[in-house]
PDB file of N, CA and C in Angstrom:
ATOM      1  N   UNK A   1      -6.321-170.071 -52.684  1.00  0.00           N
ATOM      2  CA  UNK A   1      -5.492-169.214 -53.500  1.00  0.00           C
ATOM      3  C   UNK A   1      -5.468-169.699 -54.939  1.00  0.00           C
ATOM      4  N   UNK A   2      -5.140-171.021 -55.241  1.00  0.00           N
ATOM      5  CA  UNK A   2      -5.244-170.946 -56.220  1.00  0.00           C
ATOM      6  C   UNK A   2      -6.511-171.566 -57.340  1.00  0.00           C
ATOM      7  N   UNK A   3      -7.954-171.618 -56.296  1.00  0.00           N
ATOM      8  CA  UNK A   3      -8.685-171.202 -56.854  1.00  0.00           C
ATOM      9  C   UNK A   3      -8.789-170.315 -57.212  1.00  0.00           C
ATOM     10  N   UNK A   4      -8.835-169.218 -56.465  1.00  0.00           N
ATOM     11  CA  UNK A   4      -8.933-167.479 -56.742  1.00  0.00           C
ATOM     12  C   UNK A   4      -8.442-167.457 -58.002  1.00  0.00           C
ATOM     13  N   UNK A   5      -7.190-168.162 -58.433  1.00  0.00           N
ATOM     14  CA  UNK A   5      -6.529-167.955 -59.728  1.00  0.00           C
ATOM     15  C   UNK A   5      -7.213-168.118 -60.929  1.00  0.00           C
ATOM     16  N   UNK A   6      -7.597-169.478 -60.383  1.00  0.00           N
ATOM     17  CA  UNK A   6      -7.870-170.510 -61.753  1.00  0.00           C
ATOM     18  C   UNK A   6      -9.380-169.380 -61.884  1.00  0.00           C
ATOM     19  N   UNK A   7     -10.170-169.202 -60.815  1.00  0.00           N
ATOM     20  CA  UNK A   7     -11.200-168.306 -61.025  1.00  0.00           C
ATOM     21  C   UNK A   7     -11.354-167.207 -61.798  1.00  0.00           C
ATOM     22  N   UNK A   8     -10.319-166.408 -61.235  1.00  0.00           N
ATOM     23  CA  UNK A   8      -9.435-165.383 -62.319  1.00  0.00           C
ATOM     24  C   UNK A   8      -9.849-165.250 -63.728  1.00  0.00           C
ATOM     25  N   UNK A   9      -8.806-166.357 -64.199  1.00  0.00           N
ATOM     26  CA  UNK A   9      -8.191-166.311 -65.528  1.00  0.00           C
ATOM     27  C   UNK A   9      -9.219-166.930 -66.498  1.00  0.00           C
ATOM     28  N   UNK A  10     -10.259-168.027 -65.893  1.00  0.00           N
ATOM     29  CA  UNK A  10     -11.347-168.857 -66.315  1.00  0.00           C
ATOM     30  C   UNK A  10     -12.672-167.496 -66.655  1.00  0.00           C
ATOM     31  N   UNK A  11     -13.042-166.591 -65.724  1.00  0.00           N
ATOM     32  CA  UNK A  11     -13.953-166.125 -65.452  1.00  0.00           C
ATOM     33  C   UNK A  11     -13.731-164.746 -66.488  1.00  0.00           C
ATOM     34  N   UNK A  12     -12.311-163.561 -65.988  1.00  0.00           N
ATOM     35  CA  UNK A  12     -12.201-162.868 -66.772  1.00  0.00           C
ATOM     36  C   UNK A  12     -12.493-163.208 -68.499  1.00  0.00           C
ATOM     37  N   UNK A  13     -11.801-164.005 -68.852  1.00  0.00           N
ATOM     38  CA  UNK A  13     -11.585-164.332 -70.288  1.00  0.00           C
ATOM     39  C   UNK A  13     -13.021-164.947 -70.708  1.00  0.00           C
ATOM     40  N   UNK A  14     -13.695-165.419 -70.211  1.00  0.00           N
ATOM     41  CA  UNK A  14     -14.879-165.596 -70.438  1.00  0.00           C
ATOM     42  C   UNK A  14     -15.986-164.540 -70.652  1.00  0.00           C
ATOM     43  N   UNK A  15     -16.169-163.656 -70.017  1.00  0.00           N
ATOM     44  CA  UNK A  15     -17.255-163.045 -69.660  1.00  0.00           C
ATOM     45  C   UNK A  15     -16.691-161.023 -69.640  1.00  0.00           C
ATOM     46  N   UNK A  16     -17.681-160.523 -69.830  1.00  0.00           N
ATOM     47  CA  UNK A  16     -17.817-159.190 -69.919  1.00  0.00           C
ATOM     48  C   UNK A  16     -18.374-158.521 -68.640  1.00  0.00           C
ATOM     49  N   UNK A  17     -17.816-157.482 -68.310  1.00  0.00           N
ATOM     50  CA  UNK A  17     -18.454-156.807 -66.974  1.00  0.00           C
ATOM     51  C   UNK A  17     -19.855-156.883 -67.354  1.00  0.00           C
ATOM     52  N   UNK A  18     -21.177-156.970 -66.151  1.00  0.00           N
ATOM     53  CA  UNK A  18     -22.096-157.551 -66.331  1.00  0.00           C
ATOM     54  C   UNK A  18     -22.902-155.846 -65.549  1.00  0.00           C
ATOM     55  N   UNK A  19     -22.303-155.590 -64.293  1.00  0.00           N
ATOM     56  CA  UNK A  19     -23.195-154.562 -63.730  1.00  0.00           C
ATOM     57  C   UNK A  19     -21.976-153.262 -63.822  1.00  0.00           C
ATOM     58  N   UNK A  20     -22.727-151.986 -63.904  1.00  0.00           N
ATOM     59  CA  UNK A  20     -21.732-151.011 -64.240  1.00  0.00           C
ATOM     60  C   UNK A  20     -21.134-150.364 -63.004  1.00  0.00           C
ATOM     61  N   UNK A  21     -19.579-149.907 -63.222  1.00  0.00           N
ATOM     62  CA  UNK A  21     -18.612-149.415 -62.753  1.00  0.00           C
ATOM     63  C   UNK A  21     -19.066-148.036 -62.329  1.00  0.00           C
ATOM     64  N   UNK A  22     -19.021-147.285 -61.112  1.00  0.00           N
ATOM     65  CA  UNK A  22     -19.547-145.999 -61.152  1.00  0.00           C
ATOM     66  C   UNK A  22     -18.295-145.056 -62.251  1.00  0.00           C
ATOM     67  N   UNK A  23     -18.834-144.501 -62.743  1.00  0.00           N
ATOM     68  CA  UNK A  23     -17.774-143.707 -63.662  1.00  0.00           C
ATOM     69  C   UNK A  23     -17.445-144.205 -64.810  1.00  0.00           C
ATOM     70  N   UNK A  24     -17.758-145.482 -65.166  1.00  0.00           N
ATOM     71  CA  UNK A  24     -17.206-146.332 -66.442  1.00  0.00           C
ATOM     72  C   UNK A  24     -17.738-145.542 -67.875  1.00  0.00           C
ATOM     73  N   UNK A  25     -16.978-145.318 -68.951  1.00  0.00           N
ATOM     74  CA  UNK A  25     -17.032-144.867 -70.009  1.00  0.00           C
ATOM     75  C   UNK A  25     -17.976-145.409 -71.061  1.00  0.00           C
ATOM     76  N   UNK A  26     -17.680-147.126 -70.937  1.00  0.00           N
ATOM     77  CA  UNK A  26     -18.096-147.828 -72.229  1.00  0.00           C
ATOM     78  C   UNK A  26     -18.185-149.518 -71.049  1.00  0.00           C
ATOM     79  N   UNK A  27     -18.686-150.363 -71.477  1.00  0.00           N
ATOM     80  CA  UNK A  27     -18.381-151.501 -71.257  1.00  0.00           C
ATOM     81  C   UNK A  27     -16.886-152.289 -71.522  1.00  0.00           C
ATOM     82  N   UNK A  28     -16.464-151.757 -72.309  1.00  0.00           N
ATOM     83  CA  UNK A  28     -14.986-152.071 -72.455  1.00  0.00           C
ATOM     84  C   UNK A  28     -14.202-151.870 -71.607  1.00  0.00           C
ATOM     85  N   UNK A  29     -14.520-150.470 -70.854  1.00  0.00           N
ATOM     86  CA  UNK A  29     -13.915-149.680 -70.114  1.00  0.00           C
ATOM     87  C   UNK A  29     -13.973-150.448 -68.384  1.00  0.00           C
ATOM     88  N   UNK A  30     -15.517-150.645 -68.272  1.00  0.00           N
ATOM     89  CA  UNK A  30     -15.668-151.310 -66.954  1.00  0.00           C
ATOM     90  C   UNK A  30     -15.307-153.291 -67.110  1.00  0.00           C
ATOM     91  N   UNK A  31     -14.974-153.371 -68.348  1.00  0.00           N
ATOM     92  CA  UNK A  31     -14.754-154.656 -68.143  1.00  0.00           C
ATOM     93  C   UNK A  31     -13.376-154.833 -67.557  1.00  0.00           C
ATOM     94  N   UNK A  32     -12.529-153.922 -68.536  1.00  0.00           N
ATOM     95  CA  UNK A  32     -10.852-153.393 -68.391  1.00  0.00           C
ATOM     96  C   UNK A  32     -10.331-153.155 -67.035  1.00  0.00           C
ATOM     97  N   UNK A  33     -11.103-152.648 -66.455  1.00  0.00           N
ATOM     98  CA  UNK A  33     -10.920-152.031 -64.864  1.00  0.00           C
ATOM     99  C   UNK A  33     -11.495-153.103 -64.167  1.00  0.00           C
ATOM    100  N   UNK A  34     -12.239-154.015 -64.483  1.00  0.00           N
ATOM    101  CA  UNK A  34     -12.454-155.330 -63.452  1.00  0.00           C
ATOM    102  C   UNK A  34     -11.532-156.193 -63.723  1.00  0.00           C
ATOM    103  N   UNK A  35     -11.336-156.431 -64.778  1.00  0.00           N
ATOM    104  CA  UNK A  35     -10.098-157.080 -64.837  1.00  0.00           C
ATOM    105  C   UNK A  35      -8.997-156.802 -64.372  1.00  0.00           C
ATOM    106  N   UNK A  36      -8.319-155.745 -64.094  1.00  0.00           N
ATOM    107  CA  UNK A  36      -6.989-155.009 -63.840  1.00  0.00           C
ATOM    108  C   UNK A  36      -7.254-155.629 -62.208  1.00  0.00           C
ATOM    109  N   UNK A  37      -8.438-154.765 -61.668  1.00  0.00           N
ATOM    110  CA  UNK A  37      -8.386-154.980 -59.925  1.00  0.00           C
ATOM    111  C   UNK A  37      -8.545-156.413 -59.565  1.00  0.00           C
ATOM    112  N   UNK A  38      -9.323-157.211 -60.366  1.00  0.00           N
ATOM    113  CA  UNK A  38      -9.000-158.831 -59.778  1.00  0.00           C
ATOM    114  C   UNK A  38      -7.591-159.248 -60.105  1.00  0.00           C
ATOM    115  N   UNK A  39      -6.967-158.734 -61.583  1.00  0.00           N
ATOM    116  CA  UNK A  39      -5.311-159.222 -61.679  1.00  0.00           C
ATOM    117  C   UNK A  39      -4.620-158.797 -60.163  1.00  0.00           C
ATOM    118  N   UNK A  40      -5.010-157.556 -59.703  1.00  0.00           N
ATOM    119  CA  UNK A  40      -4.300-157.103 -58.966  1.00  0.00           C
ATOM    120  C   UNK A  40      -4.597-157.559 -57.385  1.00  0.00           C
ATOM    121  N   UNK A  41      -6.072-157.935 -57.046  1.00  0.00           N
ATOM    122  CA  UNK A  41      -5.834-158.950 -55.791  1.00  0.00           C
ATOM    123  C   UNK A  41      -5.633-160.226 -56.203  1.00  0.00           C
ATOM    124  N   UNK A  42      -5.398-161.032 -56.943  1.00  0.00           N
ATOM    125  CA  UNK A  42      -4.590-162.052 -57.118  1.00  0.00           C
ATOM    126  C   UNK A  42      -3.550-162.003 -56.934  1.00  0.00           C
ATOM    127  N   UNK A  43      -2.313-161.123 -57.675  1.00  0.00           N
ATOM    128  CA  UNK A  43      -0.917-160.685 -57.351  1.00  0.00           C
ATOM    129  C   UNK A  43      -0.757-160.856 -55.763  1.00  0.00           C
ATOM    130  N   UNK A  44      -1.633-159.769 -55.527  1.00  0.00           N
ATOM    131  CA  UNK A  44      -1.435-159.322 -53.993  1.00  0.00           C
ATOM    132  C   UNK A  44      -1.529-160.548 -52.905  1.00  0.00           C
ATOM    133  N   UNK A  45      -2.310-161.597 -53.591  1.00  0.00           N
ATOM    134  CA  UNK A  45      -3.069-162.665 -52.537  1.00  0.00           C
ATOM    135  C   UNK A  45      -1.790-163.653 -52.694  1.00  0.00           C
ATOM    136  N   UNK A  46      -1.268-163.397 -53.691  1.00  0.00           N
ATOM    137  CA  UNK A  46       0.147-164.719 -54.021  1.00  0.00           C
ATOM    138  C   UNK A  46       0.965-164.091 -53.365  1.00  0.00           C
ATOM    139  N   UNK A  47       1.004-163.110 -53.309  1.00  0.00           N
ATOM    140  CA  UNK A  47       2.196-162.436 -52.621  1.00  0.00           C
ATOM    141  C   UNK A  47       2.432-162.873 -51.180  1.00  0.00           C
ATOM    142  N   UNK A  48       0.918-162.249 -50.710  1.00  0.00           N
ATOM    143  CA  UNK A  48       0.721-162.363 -49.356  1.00  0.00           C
ATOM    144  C   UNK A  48       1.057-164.439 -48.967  1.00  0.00           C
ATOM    145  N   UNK A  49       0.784-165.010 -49.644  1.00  0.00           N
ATOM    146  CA  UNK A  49       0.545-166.298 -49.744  1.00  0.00           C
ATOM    147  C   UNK A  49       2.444-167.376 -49.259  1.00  0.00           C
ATOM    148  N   UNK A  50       3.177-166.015 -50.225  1.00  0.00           N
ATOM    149  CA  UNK A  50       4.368-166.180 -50.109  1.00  0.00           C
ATOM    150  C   UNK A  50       4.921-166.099 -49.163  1.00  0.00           C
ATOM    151  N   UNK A  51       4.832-164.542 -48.707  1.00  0.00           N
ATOM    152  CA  UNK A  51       5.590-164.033 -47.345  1.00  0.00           C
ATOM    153  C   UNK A  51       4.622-164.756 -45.931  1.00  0.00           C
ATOM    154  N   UNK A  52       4.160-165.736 -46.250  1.00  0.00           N
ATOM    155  CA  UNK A  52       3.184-166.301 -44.688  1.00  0.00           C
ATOM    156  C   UNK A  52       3.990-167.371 -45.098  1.00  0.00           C
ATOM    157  N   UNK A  53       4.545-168.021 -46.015  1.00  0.00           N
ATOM    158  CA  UNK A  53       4.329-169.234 -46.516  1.00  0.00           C
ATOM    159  C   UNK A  53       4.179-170.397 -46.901  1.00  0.00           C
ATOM    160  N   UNK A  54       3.140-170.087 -46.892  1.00  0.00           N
ATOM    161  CA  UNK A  54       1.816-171.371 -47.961  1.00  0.00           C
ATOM    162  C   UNK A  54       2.074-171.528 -49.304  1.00  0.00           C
ATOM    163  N   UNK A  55       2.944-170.583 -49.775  1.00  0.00           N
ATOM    164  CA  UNK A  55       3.479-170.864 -51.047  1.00  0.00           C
ATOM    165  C   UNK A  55       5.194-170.812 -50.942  1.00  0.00           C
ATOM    166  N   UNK A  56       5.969-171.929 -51.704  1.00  0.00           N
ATOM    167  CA  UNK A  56       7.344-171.583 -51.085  1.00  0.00           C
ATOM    168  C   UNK A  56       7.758-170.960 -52.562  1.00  0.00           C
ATOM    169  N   UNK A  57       8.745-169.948 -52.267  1.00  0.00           N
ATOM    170  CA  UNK A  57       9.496-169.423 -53.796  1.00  0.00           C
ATOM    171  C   UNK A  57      10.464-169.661 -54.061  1.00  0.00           C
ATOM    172  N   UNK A  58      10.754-169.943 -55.428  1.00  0.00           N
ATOM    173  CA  UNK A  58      11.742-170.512 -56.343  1.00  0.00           C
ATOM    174  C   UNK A  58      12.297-169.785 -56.534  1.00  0.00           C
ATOM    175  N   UNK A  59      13.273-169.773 -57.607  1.00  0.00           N
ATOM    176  CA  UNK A  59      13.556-169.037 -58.589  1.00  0.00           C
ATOM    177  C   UNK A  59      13.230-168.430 -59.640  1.00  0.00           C
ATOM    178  N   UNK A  60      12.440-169.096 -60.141  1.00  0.00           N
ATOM    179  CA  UNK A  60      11.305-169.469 -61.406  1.00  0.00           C
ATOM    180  C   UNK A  60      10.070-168.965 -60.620  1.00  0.00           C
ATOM    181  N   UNK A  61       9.602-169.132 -59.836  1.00  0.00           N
ATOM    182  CA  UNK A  61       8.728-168.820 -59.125  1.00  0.00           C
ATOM    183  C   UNK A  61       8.625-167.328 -59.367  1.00  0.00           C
ATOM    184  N   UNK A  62       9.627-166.875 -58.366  1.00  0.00           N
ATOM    185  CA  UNK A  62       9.809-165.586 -58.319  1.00  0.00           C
ATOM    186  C   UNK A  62      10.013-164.792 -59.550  1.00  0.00           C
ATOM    187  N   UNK A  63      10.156-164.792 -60.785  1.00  0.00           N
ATOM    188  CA  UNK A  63      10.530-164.321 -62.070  1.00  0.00           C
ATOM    189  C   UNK A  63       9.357-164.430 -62.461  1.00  0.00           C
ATOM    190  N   UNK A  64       8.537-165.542 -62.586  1.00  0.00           N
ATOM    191  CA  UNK A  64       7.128-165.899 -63.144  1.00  0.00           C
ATOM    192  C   UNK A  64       5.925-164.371 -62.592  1.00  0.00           C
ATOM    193  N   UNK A  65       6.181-164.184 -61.201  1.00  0.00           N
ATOM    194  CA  UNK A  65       5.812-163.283 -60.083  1.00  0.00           C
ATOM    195  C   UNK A  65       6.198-161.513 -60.805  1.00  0.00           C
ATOM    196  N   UNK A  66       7.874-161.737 -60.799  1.00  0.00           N
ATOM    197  CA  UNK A  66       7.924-160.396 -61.023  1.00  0.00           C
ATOM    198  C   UNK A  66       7.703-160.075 -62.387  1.00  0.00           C
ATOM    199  N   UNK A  67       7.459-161.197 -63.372  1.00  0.00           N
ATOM    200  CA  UNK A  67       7.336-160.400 -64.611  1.00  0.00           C
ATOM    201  C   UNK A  67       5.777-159.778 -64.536  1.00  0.00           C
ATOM    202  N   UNK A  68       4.630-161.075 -64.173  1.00  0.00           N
ATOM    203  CA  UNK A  68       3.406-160.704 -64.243  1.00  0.00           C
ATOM    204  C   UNK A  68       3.032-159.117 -63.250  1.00  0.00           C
ATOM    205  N   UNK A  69       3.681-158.990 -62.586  1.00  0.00           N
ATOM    206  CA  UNK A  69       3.962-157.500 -61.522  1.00  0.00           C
ATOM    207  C   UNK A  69       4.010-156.746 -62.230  1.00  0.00           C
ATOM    208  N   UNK A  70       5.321-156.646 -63.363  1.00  0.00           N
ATOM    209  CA  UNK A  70       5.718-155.718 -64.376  1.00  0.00           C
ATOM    210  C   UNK A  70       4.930-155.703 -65.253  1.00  0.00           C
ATOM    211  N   UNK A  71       4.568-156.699 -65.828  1.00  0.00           N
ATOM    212  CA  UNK A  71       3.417-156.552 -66.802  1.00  0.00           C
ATOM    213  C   UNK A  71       1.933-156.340 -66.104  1.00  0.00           C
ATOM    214  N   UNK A  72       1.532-156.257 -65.134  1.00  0.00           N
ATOM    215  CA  UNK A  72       0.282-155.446 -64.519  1.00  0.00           C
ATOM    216  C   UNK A  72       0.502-154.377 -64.680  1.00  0.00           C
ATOM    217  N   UNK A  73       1.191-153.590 -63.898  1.00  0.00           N
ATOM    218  CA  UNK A  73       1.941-152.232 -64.299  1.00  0.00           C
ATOM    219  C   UNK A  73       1.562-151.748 -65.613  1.00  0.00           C
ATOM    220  N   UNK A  74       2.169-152.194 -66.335  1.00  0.00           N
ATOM    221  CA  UNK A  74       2.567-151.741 -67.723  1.00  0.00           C
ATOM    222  C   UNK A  74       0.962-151.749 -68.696  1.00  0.00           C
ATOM    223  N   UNK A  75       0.630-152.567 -67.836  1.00  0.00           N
ATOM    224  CA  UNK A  75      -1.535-153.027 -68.550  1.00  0.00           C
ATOM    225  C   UNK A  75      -2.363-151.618 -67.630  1.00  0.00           C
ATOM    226  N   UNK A  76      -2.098-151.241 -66.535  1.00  0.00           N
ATOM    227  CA  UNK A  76      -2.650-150.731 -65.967  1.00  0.00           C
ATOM    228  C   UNK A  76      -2.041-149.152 -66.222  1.00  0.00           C
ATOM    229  N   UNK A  77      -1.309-148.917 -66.936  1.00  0.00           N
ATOM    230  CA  UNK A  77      -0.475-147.985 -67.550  1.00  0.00           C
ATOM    231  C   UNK A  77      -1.118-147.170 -68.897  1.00  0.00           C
ATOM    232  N   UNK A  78      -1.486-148.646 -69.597  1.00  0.00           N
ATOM    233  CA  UNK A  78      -1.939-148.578 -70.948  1.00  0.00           C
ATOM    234  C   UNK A  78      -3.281-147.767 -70.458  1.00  0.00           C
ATOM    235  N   UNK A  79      -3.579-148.769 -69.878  1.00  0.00           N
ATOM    236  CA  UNK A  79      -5.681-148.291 -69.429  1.00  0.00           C
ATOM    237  C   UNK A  79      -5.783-147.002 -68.867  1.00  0.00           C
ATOM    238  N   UNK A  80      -5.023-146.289 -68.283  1.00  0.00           N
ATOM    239  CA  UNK A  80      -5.398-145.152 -67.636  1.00  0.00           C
ATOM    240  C   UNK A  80      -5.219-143.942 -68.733  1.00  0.00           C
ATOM    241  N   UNK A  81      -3.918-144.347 -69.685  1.00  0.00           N
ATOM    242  CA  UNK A  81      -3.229-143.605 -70.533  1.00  0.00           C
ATOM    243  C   UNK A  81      -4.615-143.882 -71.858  1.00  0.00           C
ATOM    244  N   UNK A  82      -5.290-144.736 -71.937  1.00  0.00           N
ATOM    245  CA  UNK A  82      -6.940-144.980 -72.849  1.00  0.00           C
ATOM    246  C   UNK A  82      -7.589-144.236 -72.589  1.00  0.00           C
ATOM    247  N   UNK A  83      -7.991-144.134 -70.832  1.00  0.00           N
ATOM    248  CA  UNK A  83      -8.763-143.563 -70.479  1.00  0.00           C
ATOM    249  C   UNK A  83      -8.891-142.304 -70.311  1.00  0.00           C
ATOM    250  N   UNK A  84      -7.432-142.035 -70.148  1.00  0.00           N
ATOM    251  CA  UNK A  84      -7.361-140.403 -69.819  1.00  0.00           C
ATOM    252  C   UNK A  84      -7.562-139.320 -71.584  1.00  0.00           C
ATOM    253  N   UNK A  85      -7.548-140.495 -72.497  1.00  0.00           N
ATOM    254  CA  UNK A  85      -7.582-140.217 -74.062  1.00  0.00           C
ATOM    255  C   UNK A  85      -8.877-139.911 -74.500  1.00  0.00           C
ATOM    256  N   UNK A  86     -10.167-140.304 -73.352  1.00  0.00           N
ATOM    257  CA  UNK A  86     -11.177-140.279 -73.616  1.00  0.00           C
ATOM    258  C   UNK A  86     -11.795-141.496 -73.688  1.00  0.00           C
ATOM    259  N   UNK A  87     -11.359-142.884 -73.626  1.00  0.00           N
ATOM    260  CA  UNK A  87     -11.879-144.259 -73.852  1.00  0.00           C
ATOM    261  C   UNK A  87     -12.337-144.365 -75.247  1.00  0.00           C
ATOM    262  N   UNK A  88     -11.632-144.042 -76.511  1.00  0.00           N
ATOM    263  CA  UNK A  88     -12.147-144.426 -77.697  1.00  0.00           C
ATOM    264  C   UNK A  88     -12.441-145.911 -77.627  1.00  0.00           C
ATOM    265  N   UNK A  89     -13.873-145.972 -78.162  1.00  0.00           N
ATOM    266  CA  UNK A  89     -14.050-147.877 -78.410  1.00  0.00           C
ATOM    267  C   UNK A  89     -13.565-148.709 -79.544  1.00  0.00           C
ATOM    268  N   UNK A  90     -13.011-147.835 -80.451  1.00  0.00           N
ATOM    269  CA  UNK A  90     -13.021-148.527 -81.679  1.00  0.00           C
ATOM    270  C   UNK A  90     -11.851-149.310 -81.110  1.00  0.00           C
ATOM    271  N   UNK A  91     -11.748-150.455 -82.158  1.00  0.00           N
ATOM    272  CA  UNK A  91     -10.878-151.560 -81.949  1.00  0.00           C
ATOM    273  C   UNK A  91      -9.382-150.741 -82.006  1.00  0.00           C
ATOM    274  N   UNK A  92      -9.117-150.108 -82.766  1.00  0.00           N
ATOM    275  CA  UNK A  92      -7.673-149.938 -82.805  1.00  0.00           C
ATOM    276  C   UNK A  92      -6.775-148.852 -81.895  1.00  0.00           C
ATOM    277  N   UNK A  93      -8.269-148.230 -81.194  1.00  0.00           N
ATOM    278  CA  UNK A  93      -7.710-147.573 -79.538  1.00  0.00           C
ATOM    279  C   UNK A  93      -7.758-148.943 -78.602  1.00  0.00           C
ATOM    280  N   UNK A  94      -8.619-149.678 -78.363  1.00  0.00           N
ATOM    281  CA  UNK A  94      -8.541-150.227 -76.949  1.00  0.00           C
ATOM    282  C   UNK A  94      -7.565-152.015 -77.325  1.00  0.00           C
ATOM    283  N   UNK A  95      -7.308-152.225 -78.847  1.00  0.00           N
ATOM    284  CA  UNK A  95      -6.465-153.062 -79.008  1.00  0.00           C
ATOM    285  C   UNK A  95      -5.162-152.885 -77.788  1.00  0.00           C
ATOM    286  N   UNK A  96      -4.200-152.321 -77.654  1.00  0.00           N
ATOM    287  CA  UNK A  96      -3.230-152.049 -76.984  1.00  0.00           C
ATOM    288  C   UNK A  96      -3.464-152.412 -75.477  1.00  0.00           C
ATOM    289  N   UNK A  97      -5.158-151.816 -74.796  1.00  0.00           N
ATOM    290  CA  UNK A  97      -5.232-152.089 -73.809  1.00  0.00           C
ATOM    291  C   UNK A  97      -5.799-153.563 -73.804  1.00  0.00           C
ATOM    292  N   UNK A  98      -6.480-154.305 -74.579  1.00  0.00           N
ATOM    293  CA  UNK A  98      -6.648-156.057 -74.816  1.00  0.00           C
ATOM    294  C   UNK A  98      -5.541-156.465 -74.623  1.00  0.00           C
ATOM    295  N   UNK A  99      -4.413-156.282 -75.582  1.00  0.00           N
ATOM    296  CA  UNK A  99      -3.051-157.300 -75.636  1.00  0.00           C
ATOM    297  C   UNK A  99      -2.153-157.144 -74.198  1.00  0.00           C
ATOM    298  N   UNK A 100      -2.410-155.472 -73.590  1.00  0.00           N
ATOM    299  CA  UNK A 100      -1.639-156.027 -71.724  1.00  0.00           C
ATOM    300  C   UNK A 100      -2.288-156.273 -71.044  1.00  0.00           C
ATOM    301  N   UNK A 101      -4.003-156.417 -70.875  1.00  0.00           N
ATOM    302  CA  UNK A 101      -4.685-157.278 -69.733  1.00  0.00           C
ATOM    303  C   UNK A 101      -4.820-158.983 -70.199  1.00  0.00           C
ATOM    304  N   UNK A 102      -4.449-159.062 -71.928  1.00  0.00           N
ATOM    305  CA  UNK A 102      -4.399-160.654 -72.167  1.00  0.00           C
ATOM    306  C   UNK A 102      -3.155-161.387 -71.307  1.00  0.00           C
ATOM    307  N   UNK A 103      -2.130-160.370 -71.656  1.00  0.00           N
ATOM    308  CA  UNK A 103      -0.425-160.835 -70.938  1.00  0.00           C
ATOM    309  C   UNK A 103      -0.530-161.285 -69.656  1.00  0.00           C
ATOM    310  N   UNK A 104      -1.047-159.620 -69.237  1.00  0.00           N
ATOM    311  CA  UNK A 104      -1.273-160.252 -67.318  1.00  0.00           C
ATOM    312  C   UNK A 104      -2.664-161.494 -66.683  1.00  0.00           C
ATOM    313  N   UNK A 105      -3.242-161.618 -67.767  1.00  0.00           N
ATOM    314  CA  UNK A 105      -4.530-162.898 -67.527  1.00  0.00           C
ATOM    315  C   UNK A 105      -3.501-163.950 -67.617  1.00  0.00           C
ATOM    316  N   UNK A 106      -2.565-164.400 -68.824  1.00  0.00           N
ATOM    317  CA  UNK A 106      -1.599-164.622 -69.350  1.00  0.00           C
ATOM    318  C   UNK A 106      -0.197-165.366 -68.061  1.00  0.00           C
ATOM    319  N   UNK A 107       0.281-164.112 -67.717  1.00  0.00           N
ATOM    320  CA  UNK A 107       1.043-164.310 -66.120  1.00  0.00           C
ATOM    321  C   UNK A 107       0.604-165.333 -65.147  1.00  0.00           C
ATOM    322  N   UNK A 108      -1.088-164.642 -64.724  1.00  0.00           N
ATOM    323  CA  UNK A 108      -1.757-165.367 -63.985  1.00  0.00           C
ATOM    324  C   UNK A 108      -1.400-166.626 -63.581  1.00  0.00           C
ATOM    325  N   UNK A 109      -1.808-166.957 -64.912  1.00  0.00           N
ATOM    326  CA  UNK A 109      -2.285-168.599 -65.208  1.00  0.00           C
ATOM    327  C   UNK A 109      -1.374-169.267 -65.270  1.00  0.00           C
ATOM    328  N   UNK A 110       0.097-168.745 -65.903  1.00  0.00           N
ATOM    329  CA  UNK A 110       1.794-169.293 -65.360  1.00  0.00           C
ATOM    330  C   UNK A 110       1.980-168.932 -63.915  1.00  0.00           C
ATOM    331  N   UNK A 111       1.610-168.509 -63.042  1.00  0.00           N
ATOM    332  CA  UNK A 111       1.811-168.388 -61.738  1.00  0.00           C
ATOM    333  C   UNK A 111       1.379-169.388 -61.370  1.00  0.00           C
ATOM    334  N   UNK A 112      -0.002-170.261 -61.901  1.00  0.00           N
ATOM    335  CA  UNK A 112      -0.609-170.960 -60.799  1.00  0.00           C
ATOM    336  C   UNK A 112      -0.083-172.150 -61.570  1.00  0.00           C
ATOM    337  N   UNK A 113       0.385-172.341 -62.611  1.00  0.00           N
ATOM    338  CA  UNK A 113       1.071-173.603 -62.956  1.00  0.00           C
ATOM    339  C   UNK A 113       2.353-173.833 -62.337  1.00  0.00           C
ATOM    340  N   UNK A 114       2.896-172.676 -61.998  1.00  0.00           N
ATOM    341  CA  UNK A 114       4.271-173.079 -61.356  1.00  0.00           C
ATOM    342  C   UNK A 114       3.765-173.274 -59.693  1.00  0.00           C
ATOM    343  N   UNK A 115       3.043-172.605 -59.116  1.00  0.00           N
ATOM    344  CA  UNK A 115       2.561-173.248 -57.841  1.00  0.00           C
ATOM    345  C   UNK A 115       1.889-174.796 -57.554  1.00  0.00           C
ATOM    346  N   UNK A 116       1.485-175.076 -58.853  1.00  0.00           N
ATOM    347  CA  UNK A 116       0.669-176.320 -59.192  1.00  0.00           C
ATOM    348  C   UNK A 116       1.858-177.628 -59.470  1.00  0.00           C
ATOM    349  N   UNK A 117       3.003-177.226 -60.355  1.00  0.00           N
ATOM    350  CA  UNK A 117       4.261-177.999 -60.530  1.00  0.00           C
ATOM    351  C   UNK A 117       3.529-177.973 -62.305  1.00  0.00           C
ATOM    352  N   UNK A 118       2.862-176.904 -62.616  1.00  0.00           N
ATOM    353  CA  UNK A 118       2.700-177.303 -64.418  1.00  0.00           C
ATOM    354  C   UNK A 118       1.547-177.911 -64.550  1.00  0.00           C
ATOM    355  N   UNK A 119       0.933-178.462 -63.493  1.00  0.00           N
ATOM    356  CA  UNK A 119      -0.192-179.586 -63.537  1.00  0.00           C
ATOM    357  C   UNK A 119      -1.581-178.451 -63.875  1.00  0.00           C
TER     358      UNK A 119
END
């Protein structure tokens, strides 16, 4: 699990979708949407991780959890509301959708520090 994470947040932020998305607009577009669905089986895999758990929840824990939730949402909100705009590439359409998949990459990576103890 929390490889999957560290994989995540290491791999997204690194690298650009490489093979194309059926339906993808632009490369921006299929990078945006790979990113969103790995944020989103990560969530899901911590989740699941919780309610078995292999991960115990805090307080902090849980807040760390529901914000990055809310802020997936709110990234995956932006992107559809891009997409449904037509996927303009220029920087100052898909800016908005960068700054909520940075947040929830962002979340991530505070999730697995608080599962980690910060380490």
């Amino acid at each position: 699990m929390l490889l999957s994470l560290s994989l995540l947040t290491n791999a997204c932020a690194n690298h650009a979708a490489v093979a194309p998305v059926p339906g993808q607009l632009s490369t921006f577009d299929a990078y945006s949407y790979r990113v969103l669905y790995d944020a989103q089986a990560a969530l899901n895999s911590f989740k699941a991780d919780v309610a078995s758990g292999k991960v115990t929840e805090t307080l902090t824990l849980k807040m760390v959890l529901n914000q990055a939730i809310s802020d997936y949402d709110t990234a995956n909100t932006v992107y559809q509301a891009w997409r449904a705009a037509g996927g303009n590439s220029s920087a100052s359409a898909t800016a908005p959708v960068t700054a909520a998949i940075n947040k929830v990459q962002s979340d991530i990576t505070g999730i697995a520090a608080q599962v980690t103890g910060g380490k």
